[in-house]
N, C-alpha and C. Protein backbone atom coordinates (compact mmCIF):
# COMPACT_ATOMS: atom_id res chain seq x y z
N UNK A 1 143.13 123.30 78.35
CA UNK A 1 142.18 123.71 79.35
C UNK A 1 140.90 122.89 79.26
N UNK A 2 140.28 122.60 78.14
CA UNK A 2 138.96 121.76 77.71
C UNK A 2 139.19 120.60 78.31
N UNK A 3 141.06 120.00 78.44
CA UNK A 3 140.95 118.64 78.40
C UNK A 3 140.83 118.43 80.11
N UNK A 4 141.53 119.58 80.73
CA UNK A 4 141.15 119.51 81.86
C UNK A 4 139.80 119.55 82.55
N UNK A 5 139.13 120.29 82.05
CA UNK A 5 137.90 120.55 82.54
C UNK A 5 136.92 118.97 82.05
N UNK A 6 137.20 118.67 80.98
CA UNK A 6 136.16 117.05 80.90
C UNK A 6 137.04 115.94 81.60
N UNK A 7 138.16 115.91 82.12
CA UNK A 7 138.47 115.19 82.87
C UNK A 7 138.21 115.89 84.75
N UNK A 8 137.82 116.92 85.12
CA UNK A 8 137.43 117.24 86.24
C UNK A 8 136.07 116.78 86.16
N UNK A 9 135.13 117.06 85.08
CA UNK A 9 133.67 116.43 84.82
C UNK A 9 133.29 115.39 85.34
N UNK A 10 134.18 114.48 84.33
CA UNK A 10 134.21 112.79 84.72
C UNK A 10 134.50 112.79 86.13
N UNK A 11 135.86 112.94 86.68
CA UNK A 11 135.59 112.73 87.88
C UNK A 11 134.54 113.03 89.09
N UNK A 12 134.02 114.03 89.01
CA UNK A 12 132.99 114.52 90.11
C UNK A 12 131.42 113.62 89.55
N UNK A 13 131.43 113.83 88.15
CA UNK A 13 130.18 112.40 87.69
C UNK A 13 130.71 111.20 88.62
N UNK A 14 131.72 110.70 88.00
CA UNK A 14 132.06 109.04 88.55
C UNK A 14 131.91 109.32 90.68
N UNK A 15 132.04 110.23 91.15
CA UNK A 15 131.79 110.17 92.33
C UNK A 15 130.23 110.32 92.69
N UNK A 16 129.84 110.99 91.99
CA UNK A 16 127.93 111.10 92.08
C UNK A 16 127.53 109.97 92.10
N UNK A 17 128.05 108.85 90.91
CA UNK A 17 127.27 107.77 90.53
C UNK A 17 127.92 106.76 91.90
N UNK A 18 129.27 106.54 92.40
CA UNK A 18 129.53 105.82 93.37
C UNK A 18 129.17 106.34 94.66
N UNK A 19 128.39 106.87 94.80
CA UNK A 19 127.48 108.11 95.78
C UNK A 19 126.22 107.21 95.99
N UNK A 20 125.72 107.55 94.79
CA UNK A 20 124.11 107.28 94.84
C UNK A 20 124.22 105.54 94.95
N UNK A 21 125.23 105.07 94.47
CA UNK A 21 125.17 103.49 94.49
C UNK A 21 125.27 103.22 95.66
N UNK A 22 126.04 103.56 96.77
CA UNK A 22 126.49 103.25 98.10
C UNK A 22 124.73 103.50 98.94
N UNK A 23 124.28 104.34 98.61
CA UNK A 23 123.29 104.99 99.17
C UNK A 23 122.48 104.16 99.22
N UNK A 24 121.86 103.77 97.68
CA UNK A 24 120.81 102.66 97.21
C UNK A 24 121.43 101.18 98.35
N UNK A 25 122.03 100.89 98.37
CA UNK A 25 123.52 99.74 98.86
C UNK A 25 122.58 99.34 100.47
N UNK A 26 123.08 100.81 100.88
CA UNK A 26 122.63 101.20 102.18
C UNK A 26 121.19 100.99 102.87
N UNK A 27 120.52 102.00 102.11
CA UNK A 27 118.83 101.16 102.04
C UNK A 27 118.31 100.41 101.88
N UNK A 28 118.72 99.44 100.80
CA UNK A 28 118.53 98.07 100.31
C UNK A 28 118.57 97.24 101.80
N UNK A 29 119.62 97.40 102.63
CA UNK A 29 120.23 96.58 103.21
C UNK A 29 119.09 96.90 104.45
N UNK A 30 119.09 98.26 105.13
CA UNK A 30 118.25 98.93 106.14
C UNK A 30 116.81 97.81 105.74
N UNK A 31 116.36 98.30 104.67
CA UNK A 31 114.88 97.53 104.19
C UNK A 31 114.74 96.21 104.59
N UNK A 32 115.79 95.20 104.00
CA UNK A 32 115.85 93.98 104.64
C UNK A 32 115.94 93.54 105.74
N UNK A 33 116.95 94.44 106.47
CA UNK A 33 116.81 94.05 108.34
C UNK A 33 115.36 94.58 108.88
N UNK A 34 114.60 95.25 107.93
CA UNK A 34 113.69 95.77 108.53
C UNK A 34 112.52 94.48 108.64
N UNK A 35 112.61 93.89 107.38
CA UNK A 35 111.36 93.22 106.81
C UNK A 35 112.04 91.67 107.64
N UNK A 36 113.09 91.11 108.13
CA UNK A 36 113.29 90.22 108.41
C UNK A 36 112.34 89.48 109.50
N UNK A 37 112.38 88.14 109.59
CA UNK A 37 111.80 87.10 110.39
C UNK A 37 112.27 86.92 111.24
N UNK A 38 112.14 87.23 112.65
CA UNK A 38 112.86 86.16 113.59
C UNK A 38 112.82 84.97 113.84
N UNK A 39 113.60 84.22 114.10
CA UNK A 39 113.92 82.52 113.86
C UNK A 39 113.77 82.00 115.65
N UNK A 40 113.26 81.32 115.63
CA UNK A 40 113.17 80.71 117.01
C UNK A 40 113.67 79.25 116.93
N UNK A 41 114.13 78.93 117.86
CA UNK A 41 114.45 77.88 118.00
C UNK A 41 113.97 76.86 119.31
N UNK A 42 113.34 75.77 118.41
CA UNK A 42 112.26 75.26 119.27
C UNK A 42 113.08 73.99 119.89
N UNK A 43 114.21 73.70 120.20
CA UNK A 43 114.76 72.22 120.53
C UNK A 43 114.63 72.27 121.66
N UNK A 44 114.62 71.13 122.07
CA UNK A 44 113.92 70.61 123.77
C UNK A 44 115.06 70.74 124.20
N UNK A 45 116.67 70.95 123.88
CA UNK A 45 117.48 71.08 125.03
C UNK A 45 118.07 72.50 124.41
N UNK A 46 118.55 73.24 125.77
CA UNK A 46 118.86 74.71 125.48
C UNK A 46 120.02 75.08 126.26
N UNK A 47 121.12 75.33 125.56
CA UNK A 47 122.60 75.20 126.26
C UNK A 47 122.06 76.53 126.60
N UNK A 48 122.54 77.11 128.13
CA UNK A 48 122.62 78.28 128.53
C UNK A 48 123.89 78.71 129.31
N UNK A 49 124.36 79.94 128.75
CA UNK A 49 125.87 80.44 129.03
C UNK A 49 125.45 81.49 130.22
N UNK A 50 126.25 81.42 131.03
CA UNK A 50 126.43 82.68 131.93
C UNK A 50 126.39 83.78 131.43
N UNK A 51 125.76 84.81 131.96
CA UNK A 51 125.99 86.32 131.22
C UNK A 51 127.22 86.91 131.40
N UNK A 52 127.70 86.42 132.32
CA UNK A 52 129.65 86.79 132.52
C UNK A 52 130.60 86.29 131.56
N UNK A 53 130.38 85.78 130.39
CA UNK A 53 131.16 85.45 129.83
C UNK A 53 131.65 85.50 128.17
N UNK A 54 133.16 85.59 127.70
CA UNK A 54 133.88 85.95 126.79
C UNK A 54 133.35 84.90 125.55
N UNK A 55 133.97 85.54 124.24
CA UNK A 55 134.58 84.42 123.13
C UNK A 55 135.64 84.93 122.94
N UNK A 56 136.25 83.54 122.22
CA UNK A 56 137.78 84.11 121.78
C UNK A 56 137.62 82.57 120.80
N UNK A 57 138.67 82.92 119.57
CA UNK A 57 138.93 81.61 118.15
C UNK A 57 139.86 81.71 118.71
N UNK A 58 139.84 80.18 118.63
CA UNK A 58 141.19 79.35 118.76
C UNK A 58 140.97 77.85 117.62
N UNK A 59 142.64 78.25 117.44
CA UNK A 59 142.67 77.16 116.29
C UNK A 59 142.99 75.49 116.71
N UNK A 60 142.22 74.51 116.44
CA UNK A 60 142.83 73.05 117.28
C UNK A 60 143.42 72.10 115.88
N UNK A 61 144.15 71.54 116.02
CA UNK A 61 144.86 70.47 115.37
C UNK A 61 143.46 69.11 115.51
N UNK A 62 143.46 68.60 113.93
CA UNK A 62 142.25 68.27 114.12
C UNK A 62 142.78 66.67 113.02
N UNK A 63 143.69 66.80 112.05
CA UNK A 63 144.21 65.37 111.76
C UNK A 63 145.97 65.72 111.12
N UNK A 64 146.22 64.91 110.95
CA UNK A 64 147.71 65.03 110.45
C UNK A 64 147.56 63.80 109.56
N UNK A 65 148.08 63.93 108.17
CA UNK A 65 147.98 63.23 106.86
C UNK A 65 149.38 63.08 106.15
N UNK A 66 150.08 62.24 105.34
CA UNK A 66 151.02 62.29 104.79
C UNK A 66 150.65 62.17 102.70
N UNK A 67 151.08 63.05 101.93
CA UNK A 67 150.19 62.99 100.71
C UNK A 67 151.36 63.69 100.00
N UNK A 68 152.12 62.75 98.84
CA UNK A 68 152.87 63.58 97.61
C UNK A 68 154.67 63.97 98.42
N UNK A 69 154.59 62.97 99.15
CA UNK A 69 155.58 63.45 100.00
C UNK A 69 156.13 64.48 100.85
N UNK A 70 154.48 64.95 101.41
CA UNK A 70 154.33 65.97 102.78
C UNK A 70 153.61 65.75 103.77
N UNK A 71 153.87 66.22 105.22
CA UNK A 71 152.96 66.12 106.11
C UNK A 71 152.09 67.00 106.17
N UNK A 72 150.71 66.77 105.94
CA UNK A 72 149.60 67.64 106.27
C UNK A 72 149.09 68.13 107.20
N UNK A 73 149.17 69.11 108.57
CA UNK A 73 148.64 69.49 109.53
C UNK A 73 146.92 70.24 108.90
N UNK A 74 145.67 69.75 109.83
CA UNK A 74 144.58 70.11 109.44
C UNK A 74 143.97 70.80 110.67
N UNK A 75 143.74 71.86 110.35
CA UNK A 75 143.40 72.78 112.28
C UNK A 75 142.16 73.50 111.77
N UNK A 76 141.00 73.29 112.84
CA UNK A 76 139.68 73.44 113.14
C UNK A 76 139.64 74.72 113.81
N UNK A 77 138.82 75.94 113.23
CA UNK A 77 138.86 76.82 114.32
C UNK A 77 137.27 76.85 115.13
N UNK A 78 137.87 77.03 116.48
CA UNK A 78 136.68 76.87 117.09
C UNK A 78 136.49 77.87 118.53
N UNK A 79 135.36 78.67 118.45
CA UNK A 79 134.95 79.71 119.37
C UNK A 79 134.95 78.84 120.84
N UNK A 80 135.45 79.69 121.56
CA UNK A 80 135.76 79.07 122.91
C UNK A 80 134.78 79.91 123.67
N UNK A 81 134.14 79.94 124.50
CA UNK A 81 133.21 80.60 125.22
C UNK A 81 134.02 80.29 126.70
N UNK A 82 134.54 81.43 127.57
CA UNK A 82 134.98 81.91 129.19
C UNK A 82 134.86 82.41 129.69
N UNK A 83 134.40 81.96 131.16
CA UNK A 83 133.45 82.68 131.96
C UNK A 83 134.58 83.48 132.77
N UNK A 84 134.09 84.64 133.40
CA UNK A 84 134.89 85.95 133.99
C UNK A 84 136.12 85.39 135.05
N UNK A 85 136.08 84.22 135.02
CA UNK A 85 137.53 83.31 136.24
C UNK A 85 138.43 82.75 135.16
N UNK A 86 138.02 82.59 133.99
CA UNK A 86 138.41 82.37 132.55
C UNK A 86 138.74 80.53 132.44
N UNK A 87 137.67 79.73 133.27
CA UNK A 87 137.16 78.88 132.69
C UNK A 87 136.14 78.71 131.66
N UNK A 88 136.50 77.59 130.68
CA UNK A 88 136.17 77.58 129.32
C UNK A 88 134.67 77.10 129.78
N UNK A 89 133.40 77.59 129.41
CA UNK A 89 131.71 77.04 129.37
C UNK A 89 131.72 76.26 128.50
N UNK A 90 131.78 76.89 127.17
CA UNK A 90 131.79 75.97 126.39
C UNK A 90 132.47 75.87 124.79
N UNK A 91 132.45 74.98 123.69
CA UNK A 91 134.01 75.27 122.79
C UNK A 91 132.83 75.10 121.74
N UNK A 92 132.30 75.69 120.43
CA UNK A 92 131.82 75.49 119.23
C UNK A 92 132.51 75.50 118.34
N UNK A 93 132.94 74.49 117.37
CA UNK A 93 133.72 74.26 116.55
C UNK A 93 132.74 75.18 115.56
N UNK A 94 133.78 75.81 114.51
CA UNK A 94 133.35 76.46 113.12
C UNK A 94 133.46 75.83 111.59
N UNK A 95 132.99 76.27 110.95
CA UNK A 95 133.40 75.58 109.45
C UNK A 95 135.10 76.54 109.10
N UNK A 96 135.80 76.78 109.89
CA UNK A 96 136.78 77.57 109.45
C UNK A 96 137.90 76.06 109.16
N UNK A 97 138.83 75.89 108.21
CA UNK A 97 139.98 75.33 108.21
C UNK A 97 141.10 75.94 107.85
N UNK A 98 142.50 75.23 108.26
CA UNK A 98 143.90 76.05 108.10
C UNK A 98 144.28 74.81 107.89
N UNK A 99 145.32 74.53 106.89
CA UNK A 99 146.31 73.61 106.44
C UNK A 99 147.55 73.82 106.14
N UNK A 100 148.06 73.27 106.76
CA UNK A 100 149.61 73.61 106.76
C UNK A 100 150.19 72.29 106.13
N UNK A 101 151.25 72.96 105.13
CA UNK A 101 151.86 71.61 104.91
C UNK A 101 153.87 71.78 104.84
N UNK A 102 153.99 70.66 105.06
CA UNK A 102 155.57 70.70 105.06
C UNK A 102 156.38 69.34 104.49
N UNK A 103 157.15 69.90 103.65
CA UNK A 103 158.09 68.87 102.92
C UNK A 103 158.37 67.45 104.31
N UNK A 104 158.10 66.78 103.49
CA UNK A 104 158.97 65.55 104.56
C UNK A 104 160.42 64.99 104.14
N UNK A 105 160.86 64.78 105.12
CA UNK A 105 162.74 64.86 105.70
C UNK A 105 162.61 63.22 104.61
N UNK A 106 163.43 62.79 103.71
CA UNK A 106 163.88 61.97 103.32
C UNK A 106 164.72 61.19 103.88
């Protein structure tokens, strides 16, 4: 019975303490968006998007390499911006990469 009861202990402690941590977590975070800077951006040219319009990632094929006796496919993902007729405005490539590789046919 004792052993049950200091193992019910522990558990409801170990939830207090991952309680109050989430909490602190929480505020920490609130505080900072609070205290933040807004960033302006002063460049003399200013791409402007329609207010009608989507994003969507899409992945593009960006080089093909041969290395160790495989072909390397290298694909760029990049935010596509489309306006409500679902022509593309405009395409921003990301720092995202995908590599695919495949044995080559002897």
């Amino acid at each position: 019975m004792k052993k049950i009861l200091f193992i019910l202990a522990a558990a409801i402690g170990l939830i207090i303490v991952s309680y109050a941590d989430h909490a602190h977590e929480m505020s920490t975070a609130l505080s900072d968006e609070q205290d933040a800077v807004p960033v302006f951006n002063y460049s003399s040219e200013k791409e402007e998007v329609p207010k009608q319009t989507y994003s969507s990632l899409d992945e593009r094929l960006v080089n093909t390499s041969e290395a160790d006796g495989y072909i390397v496919e290298k694909y760029q993902e990049f935010e596509v911006y489309k306006d409500s007729k679902g022509n593309v405005v405009k395409s921003v490539p990301t720092s995202n990469y995908n590599y695919l590789r495949y044995k080559k046919d002897e």
